[in-house]
Protein backbone atom coordinates (compact mmCIF):
# COMPACT_ATOMS: atom_id res chain seq x y z
CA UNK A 1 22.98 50.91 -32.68
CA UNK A 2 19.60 49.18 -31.88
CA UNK A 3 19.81 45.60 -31.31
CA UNK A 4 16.70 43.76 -33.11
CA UNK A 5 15.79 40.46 -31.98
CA UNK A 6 13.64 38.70 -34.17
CA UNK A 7 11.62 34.82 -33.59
CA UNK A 8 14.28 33.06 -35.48
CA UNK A 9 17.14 35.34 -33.89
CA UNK A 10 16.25 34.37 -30.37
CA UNK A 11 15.24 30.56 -31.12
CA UNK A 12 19.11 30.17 -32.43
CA UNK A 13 20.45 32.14 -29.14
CA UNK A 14 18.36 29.69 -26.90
CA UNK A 15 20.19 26.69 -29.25
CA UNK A 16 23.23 27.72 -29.42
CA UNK A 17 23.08 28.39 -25.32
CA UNK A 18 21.54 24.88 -24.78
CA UNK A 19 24.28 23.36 -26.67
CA UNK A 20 27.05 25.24 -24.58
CA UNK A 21 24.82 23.74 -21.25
CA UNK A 22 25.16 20.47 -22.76
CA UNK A 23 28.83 20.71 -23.48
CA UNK A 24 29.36 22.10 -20.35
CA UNK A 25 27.58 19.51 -18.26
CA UNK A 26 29.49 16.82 -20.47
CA UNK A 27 32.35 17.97 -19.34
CA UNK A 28 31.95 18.20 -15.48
CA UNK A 29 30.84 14.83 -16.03
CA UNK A 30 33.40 13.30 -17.55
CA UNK A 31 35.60 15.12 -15.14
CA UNK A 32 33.34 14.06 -11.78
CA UNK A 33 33.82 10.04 -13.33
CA UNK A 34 37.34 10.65 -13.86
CA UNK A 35 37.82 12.05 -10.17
CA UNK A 36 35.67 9.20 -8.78
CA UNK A 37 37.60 6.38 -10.59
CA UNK A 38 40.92 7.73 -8.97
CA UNK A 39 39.27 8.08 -5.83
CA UNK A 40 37.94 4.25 -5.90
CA UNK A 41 41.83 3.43 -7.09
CA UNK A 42 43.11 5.17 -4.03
CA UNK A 43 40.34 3.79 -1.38
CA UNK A 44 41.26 0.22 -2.77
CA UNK A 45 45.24 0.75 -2.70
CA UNK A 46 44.36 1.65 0.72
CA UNK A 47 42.06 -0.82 1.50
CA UNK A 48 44.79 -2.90 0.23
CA UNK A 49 47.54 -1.18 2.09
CA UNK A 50 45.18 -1.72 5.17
CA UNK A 51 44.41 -5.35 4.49
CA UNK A 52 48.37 -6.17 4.18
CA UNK A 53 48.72 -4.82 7.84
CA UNK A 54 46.41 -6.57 9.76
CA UNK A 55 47.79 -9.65 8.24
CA UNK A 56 51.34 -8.72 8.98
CA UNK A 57 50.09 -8.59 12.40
CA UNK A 58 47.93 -11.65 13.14
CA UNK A 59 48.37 -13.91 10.29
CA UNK A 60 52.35 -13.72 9.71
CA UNK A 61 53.31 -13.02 13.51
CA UNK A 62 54.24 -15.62 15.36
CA UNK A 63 52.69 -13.23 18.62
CA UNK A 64 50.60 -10.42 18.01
CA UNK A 65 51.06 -7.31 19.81
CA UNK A 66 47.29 -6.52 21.00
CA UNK A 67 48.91 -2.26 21.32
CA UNK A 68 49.69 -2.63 17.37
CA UNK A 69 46.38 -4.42 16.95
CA UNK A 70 43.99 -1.77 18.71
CA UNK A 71 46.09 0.71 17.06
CA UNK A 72 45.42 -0.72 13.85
CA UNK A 73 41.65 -1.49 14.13
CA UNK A 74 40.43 2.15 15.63
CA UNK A 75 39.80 2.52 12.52
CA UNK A 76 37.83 -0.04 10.95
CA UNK A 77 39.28 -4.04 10.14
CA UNK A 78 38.94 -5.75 7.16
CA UNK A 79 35.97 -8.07 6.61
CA UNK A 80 38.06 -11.12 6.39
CA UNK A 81 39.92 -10.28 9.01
CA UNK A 82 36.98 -9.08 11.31
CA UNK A 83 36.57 -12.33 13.11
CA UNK A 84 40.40 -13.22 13.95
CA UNK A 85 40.63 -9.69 14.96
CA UNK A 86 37.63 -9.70 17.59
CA UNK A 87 38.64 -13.03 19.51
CA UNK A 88 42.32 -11.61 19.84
CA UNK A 89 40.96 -8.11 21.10
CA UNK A 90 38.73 -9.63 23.42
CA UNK A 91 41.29 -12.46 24.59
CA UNK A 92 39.23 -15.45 23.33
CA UNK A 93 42.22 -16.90 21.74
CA UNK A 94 45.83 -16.48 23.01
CA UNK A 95 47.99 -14.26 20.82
CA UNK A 96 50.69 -16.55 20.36
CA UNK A 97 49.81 -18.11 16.86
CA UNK A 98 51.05 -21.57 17.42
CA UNK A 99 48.00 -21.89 20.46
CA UNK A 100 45.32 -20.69 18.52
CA UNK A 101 43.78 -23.55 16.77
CA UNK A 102 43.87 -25.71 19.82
CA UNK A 103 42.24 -22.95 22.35
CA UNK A 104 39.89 -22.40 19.53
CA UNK A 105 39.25 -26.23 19.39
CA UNK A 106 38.67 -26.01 22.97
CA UNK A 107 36.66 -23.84 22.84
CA UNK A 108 33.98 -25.19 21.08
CA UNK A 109 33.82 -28.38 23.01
CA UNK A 110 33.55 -26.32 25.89
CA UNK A 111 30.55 -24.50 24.26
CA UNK A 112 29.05 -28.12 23.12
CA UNK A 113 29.78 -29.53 26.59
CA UNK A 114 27.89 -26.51 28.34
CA UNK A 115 24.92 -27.22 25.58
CA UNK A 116 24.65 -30.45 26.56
CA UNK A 117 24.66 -29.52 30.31
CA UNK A 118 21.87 -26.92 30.30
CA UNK A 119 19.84 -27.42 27.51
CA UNK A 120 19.97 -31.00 25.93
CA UNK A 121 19.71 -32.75 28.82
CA UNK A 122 16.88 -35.63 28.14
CA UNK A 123 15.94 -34.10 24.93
CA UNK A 124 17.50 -35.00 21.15
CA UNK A 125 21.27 -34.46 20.46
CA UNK A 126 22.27 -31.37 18.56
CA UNK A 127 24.78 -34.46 17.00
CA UNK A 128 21.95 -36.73 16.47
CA UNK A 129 20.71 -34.15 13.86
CA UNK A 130 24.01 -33.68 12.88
CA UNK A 131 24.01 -29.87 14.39
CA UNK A 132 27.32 -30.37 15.28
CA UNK A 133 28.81 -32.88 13.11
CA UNK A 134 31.76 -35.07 14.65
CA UNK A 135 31.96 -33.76 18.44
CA UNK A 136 35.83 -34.26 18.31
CA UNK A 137 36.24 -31.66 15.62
């Protein structure tokens, strides 16, 4: 048998094909959002999961065991954890949780002292501006 393809023939084949397209990219659509909302649901579990150790480690130890801690961070460390992480990594504050906040206090006298020494010397007070606020803080 000879196939005849006629104007109105072919415009419903090139419909009817465009419509499948459509269906079929509305599907791999709906399918690529549904993948990438499980995906974000597993990254933040994990974040989560991720999150919970570091603070296991240098928030609710009473000394934090810098092997677990470089362990831990290879990989990336949390935002707000970032900065407690750092200053025990690089020994600026003692592990031992009880001593932090007073080597952290001094600290930063010893960084407002050494300001004073080399660069305010005869010139306006970084606490005369109130830079610094209350030098005993």
């Amino acid at each position: 048998p000879h196939l005849r393809f006629t104007e109105k023939g072919a415009a419903n084949m090139i419909h009817t094909s465009k419509k499948d397209v459509d269906d079929a990219n509305i599907a791999i659509a709906v399918e690529a959002a549904k993948t990438a909302m499980a995906r974000a649901s597993l990254d933040d579990r994990m974040r989560k999961e991720k999150e919970d150790e570091f603070e296991e480690i240098i928030i609710n130890s009473p000394n934090v065991n810098l092997r677990d801690l470089r362990r831990l961070s290879w990989h990336g460390i949390p935002d707000k954890l970032r900065a407690d992480a750092w200053q025990l990594l690089l020994g600026y504050v003692p592990t031992k949780a009880s001593r932090r906040t007073e080597a952290r206090r001094k600290k930063r006298n010893e960084y407002r002292k050494a300001l004073e020494q080399h660069f305010y010397s005869g010139v306006v007070h970084p606490s005369d501006i109130g830079l610094f606020g209350d030098a005993t803080s």
